[in-house]
Protein backbone atom coordinates (compact mmCIF):
# COMPACT_ATOMS: atom_id res chain seq x y z
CA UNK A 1 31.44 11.86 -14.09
CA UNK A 2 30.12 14.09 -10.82
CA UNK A 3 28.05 16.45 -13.51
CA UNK A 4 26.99 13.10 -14.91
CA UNK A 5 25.74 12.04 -11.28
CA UNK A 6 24.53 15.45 -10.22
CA UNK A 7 22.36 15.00 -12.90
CA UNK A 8 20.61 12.28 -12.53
CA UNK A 9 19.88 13.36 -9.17
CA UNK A 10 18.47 16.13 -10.44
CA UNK A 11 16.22 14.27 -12.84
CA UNK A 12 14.98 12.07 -10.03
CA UNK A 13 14.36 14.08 -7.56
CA UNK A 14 12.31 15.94 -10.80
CA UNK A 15 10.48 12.76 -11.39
CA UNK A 16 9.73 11.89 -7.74
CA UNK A 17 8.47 15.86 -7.52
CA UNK A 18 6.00 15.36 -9.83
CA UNK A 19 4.80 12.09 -8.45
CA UNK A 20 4.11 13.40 -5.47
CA UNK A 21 2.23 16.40 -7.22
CA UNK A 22 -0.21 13.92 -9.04
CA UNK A 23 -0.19 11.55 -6.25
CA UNK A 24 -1.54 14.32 -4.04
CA UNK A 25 -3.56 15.87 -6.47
CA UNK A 26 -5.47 12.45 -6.89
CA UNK A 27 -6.10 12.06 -3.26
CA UNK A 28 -7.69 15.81 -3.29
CA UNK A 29 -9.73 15.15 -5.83
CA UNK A 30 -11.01 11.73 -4.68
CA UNK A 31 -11.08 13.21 -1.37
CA UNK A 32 -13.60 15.82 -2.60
CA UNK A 33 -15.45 13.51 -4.56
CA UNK A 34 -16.50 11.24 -1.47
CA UNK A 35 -17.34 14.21 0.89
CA UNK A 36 -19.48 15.43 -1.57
CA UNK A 37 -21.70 12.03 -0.93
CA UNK A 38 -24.27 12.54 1.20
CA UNK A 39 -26.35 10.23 3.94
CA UNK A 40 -24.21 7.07 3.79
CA UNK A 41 -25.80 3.93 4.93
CA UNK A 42 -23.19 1.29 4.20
CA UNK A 43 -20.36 1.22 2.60
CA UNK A 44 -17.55 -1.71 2.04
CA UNK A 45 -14.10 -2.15 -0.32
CA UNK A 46 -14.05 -3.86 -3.52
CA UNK A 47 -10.06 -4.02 -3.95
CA UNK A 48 -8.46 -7.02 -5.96
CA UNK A 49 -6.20 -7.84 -2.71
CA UNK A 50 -8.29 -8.95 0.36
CA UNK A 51 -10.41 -5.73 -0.21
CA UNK A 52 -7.37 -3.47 -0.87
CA UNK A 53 -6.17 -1.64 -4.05
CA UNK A 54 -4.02 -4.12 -6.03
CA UNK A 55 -1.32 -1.63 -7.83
CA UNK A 56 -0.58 0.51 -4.82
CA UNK A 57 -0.47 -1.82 -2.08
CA UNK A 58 2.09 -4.13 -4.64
CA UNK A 59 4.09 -0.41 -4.76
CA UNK A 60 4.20 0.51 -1.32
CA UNK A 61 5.66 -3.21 -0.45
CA UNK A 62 7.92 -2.65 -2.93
CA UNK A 63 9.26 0.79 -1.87
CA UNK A 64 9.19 -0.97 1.98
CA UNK A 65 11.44 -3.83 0.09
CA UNK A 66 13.76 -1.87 -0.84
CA UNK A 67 13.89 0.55 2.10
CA UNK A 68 14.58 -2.41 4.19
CA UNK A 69 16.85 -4.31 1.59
CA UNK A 70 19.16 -1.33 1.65
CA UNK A 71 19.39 -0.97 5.44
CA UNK A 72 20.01 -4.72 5.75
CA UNK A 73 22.94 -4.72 3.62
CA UNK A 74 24.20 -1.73 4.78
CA UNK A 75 24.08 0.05 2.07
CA UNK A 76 23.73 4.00 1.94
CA UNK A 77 20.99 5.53 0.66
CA UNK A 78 19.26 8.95 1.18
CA UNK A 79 16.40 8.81 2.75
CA UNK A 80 14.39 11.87 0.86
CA UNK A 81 14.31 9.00 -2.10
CA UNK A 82 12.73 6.28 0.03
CA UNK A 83 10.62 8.86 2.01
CA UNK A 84 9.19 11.34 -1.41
CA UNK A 85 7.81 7.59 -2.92
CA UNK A 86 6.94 6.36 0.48
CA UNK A 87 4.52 9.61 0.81
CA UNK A 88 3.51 9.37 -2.92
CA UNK A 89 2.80 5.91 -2.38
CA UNK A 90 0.23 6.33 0.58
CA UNK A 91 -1.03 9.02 -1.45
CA UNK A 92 -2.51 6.80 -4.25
CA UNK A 93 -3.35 3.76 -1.62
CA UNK A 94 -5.35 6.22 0.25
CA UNK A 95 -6.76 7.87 -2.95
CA UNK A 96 -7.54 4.27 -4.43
CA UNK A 97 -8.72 2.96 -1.01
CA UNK A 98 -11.44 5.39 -1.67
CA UNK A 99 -12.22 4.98 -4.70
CA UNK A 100 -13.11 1.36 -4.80
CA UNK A 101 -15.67 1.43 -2.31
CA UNK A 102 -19.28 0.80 -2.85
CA UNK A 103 -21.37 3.36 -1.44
CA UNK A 104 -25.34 2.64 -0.82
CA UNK A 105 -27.00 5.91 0.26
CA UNK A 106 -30.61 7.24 0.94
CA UNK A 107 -30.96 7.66 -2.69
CA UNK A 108 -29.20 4.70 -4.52
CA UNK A 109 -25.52 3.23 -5.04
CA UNK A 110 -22.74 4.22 -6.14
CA UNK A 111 -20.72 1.56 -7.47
CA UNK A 112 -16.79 3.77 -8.01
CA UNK A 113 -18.12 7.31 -5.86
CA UNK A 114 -14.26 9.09 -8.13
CA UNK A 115 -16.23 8.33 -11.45
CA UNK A 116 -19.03 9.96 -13.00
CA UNK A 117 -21.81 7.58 -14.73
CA UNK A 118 -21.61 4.86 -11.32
CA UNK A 119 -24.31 6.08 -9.38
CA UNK A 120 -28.16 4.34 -9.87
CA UNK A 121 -30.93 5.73 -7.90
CA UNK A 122 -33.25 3.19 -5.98
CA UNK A 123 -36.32 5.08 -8.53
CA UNK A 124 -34.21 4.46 -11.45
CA UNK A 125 -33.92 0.10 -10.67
CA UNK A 126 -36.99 -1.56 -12.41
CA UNK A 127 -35.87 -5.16 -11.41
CA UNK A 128 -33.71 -6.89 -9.54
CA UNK A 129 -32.36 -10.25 -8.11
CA UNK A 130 -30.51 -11.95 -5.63
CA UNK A 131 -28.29 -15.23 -6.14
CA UNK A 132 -25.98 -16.69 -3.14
CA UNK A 133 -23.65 -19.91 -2.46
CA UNK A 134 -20.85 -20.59 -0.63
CA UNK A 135 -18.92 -18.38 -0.92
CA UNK A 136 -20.61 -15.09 -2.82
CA UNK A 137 -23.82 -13.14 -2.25
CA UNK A 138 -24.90 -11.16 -5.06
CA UNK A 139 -27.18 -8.78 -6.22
CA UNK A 140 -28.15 -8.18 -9.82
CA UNK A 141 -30.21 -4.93 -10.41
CA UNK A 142 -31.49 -3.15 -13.22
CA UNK A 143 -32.32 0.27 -13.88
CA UNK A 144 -32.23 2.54 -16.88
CA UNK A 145 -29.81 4.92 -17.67
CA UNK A 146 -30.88 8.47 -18.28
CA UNK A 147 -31.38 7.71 -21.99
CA UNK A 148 -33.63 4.83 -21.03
CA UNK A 149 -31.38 2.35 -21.76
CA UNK A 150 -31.65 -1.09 -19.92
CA UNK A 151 -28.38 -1.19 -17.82
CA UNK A 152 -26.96 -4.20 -15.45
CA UNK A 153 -25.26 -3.68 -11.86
CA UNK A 154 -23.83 -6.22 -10.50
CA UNK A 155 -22.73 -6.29 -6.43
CA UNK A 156 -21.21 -9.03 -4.61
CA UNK A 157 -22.33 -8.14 -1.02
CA UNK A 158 -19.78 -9.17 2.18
CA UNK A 159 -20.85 -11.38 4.98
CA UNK A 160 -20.97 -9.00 7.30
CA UNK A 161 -23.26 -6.29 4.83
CA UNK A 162 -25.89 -8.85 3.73
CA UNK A 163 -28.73 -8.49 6.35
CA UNK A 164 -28.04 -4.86 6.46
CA UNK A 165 -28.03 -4.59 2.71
CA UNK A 166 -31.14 -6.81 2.67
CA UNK A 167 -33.08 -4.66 5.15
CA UNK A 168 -32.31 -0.82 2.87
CA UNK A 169 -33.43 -3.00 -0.75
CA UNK A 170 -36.36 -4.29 1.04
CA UNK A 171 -37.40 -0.62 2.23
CA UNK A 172 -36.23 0.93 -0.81
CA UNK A 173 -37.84 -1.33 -3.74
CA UNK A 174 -39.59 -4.26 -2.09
CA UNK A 175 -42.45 -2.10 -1.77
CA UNK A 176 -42.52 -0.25 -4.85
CA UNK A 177 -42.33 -3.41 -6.44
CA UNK A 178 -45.27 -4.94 -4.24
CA UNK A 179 -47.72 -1.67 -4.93
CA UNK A 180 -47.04 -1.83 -8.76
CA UNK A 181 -47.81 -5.60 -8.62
CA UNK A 182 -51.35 -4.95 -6.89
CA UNK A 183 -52.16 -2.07 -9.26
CA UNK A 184 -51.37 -4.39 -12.06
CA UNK A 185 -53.31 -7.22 -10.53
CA UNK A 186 -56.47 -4.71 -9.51
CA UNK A 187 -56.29 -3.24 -13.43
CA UNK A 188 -56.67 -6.99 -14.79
CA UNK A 189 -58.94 -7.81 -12.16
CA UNK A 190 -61.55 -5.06 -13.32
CA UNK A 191 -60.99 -5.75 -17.34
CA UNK A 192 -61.47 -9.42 -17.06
């Protein structure tokens, strides 16, 4: 029965090893990933919870559950268990915090800055438009992909973003739009 027990404790402290390996692997990376972005004008969270990663915020207050459901019925527990997914835990709510941000840079927006594929330049949008009520602002732009395919990218803007937001799209495609409109309206003008 003790070899039985030993066991097991082997096999989860195993287990809990290599969840902190990939946990902390996954915040490197991701960590890496948003330094490498460069000239950051605004930024917000796009979690499922109140702007927070869903799955590790739900398995953080579950690991804080049971931490605390433990100590209040006295039960003994070691505390390398709680503490190794504790750790692990804050590991993939920091890793996730970061990777559901949007990013809107100098250059364009980056919709998930851990995946490749996210990021439009401003020079690659060839329309766009804005809808609001209530409760959302959104913008809808769209650019084409490097095979020239029409895409779609959808952001819901924040309260607090919008006039900030409003100001970089104005500077960044309001005019482009505006000149190509007047060279397209001159060109007509001397045809007709």
């Amino acid at each position: 029965m003790l070899a039985a027990a030993a066991l097991l404790t082997s096999l989860h402290l195993i287990f809990q090893a290599g969840f902190l390996g990939v946990t902390s692997l996954l915040l490197l990376v991701t960590v890496m990933n948003r330094m490498r972005v460069r000239h950051v004008l605004l930024s917000w969270r796009t979690g499922k919870l109140l702007g927070l990663p869903l799955w590790p915020t739900l398995f953080l207050g579950a690991v804080l559950l049971f931490f605390i459901g433990t100590l209040v019925i006295g039960q003994a527990f070691p505390v390398k268990f709680v503490t190794g997914y504790f750790v692990g835990g804050v590991f993939w709510f920091v890793a996730s915090l970061l990777s559901t941000s949007v990013l809107i840079t100098m250059h364009g927006v980056i919709s998930h800055p851990s995946r490749a594929g996210y990021a439009v330049a401003w020079g690659q949008v060839v329309d766009y438009f804005e809808t609001h009520d209530t409760q959302k602002h959104r913008y809808v732009f769209f650019y084409l992909d490097p095979t020239e395919t029409r895409c779609r990218l959808e952001l819901e803007i924040p309260h607090l973003q919008q006039a900030a937001f409003s100001e970089i799209v104005a500077e960044k495609l309001d005019a482009r739009f505006e000149l190509a409109a007047q060279q397209v309206y001159g060109k007509k003008a001397l045809e007709g």
